[in-house]
Protein backbone atom coordinates (compact mmCIF):
# COMPACT_ATOMS: atom_id res chain seq x y z
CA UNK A 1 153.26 135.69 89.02
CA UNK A 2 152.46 139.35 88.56
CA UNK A 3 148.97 139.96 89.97
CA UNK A 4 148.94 137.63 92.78
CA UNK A 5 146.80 138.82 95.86
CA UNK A 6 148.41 140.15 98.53
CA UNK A 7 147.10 137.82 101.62
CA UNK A 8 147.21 138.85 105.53
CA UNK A 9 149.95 136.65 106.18
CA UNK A 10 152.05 139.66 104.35
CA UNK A 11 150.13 142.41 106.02
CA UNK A 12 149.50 141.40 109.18
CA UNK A 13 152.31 139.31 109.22
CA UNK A 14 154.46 142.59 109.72
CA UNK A 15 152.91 142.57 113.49
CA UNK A 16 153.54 138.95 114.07
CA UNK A 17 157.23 139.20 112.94
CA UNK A 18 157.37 142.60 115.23
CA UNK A 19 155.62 140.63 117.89
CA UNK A 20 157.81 138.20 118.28
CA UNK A 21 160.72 140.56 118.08
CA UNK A 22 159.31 142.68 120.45
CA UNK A 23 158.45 139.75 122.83
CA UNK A 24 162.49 139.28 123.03
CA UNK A 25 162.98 143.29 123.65
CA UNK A 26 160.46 142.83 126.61
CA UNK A 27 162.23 140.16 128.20
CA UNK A 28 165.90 141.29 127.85
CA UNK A 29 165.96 145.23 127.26
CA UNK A 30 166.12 146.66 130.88
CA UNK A 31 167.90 144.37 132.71
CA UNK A 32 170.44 144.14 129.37
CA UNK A 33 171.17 147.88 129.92
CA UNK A 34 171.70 147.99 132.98
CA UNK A 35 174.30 145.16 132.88
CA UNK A 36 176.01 146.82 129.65
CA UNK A 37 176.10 150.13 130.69
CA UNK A 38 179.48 149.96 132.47
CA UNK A 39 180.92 147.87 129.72
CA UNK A 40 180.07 150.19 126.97
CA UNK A 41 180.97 153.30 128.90
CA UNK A 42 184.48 151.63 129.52
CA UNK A 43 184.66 151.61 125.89
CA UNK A 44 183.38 154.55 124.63
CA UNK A 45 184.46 156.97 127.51
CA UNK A 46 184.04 159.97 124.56
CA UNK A 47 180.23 159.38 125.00
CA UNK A 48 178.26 162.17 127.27
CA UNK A 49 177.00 161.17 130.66
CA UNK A 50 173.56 162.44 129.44
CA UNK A 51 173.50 159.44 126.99
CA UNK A 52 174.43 157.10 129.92
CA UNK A 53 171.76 158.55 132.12
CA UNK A 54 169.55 157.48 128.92
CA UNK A 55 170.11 154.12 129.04
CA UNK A 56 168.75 153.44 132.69
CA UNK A 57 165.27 152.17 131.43
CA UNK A 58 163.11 151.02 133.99
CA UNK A 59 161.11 147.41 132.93
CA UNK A 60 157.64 149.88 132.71
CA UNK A 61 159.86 152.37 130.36
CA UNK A 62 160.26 149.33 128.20
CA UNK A 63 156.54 147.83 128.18
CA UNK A 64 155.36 151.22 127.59
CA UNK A 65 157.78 152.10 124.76
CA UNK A 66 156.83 148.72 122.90
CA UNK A 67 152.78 149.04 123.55
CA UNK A 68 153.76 151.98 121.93
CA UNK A 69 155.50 150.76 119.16
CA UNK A 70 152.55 148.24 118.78
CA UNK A 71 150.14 150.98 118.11
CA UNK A 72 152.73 152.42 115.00
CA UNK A 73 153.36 148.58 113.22
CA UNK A 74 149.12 148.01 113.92
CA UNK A 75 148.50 150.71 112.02
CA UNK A 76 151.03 150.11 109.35
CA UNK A 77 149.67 146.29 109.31
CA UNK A 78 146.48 147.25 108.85
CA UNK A 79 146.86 150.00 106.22
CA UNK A 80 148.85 147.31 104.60
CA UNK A 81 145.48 144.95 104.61
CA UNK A 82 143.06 147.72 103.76
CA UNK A 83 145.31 148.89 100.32
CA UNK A 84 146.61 145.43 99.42
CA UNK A 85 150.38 145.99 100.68
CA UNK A 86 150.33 149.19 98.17
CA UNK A 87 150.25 151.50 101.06
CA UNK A 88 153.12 154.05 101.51
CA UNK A 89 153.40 153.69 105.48
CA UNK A 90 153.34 149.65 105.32
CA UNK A 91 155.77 149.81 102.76
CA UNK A 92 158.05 152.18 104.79
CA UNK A 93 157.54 150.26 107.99
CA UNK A 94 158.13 147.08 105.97
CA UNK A 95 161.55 148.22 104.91
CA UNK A 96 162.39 149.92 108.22
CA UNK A 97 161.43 146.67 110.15
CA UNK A 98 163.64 144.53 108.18
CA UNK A 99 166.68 147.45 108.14
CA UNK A 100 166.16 147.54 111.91
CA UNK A 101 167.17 143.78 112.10
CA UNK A 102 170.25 144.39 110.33
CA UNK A 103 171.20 147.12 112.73
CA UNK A 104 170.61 144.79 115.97
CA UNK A 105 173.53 142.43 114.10
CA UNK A 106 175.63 145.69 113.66
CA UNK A 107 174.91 146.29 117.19
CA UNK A 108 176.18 142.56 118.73
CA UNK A 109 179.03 142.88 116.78
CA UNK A 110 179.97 146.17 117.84
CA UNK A 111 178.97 145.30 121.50
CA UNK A 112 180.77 141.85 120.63
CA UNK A 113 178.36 140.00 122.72
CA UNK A 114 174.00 139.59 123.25
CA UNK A 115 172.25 142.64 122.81
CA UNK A 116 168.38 142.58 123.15
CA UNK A 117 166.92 141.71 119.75
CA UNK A 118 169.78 139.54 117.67
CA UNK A 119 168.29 136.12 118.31
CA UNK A 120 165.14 136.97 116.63
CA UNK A 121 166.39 139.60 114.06
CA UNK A 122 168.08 137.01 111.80
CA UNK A 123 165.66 134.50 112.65
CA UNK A 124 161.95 136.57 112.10
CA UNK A 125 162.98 139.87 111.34
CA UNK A 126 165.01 139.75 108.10
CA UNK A 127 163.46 136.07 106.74
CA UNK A 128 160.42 137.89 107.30
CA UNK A 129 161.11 141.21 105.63
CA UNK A 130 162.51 139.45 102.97
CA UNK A 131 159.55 137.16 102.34
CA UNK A 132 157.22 139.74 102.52
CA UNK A 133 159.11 142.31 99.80
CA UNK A 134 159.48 138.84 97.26
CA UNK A 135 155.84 138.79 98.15
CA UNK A 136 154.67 142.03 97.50
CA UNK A 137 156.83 142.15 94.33
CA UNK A 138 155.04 138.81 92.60
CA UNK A 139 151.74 140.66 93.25
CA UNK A 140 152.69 143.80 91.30
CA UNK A 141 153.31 145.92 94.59
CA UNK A 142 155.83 148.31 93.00
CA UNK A 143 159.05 147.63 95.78
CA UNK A 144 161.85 148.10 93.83
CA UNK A 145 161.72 151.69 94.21
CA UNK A 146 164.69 152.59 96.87
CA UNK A 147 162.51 155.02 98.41
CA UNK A 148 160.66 152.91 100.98
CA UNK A 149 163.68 151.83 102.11
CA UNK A 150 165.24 155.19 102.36
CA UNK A 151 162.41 156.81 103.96
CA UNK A 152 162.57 153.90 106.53
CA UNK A 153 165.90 154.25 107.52
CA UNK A 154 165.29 157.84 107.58
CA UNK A 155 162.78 157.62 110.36
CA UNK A 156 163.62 154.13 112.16
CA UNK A 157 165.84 156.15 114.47
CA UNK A 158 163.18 159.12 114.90
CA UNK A 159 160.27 156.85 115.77
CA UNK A 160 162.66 154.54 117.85
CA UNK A 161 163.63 157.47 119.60
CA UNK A 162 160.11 159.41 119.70
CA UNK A 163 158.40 156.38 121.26
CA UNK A 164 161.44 155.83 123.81
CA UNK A 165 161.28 159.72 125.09
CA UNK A 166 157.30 159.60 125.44
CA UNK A 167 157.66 156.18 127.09
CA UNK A 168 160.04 157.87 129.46
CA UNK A 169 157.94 161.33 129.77
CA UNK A 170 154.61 159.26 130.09
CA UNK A 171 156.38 157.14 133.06
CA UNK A 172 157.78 159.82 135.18
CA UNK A 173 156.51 160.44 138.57
């Protein structure tokens, strides 16, 4: 039904999905890179030692990257709840959230093995994204424009990567 009211479960439900997500991240990341890094630089031997030297993330780089994180998809959730899911940035978010769990399957099958993320992407991430879109889209939310979704490809990477680096700089001793 057009019209419908868009409850918290949509809005806020963006940080429980990433929450959950996240919680797998926490547990896996560092200890998954360091394992994987010879692996992957046995098979891609063309890639700089600079992005090798990247990978080594300590278990505080991590935490600190995700509370980071946190304090993006928060605000997203909760501009989300204040406008009814008809903001921009929860509607970009939205869209990069559940494009970012299609890239962590991309990733295991590339890696051809566990990679931190792909238990939970197809089993919160995308049921979630794709819940929450259907849901937006009976209330009237206009989704069906591809620009959310291209705008949160766009900047999944640079926020991914922007949050990572400050994690990093804000860790250093």
């Amino acid at each position: 039904m057009a019209g419908e009211v868009v409850s918290g479960a949509v809005t806020w439900g963006l940080f429980a999905a990433w929450a959950v997500h996240d919680a797998e991240e926490l547990a896996t990341m560092a200890r998954w890179a360091a394992k994987a890094r010879p692996r992957l630089r046995e098979r891609f031997p063309q890639v700089p030692e600079a992005v090798w030297q990247r990978m080594d993330l300590s278990q505080r780089e991590v935490n600190t990257a995700i509370g980071l994180m946190a304090g993006v998809i928060a605000a997203a959730s909760a501009a989300g709840a204040r406008t009814g899911g008809r903001s921009p940035f929860f509607g970009t978010v939205l869209f990069g959230f559940g494009l970012h769990g299609a890239v962590h399957l991309a990733q295991s099958a590339a890696y051809r093995g566990y990679t931190p993320g792909v238990v939970t992407a197809p089993l919160v991430v995308i049921p979630y994204s794709v819940w929450a879109v259907r849901r937006l889209a009976a209330a009237g939310v206009p989704v069906r424009s591809g620009r959310p979704a291209a705008v949160g490809l766009a900047l999944f990477p640079v926020v991914a990567v922007g949050v990572q680096g400050l994690a990093r700089l804000l860790n250093r001793r």
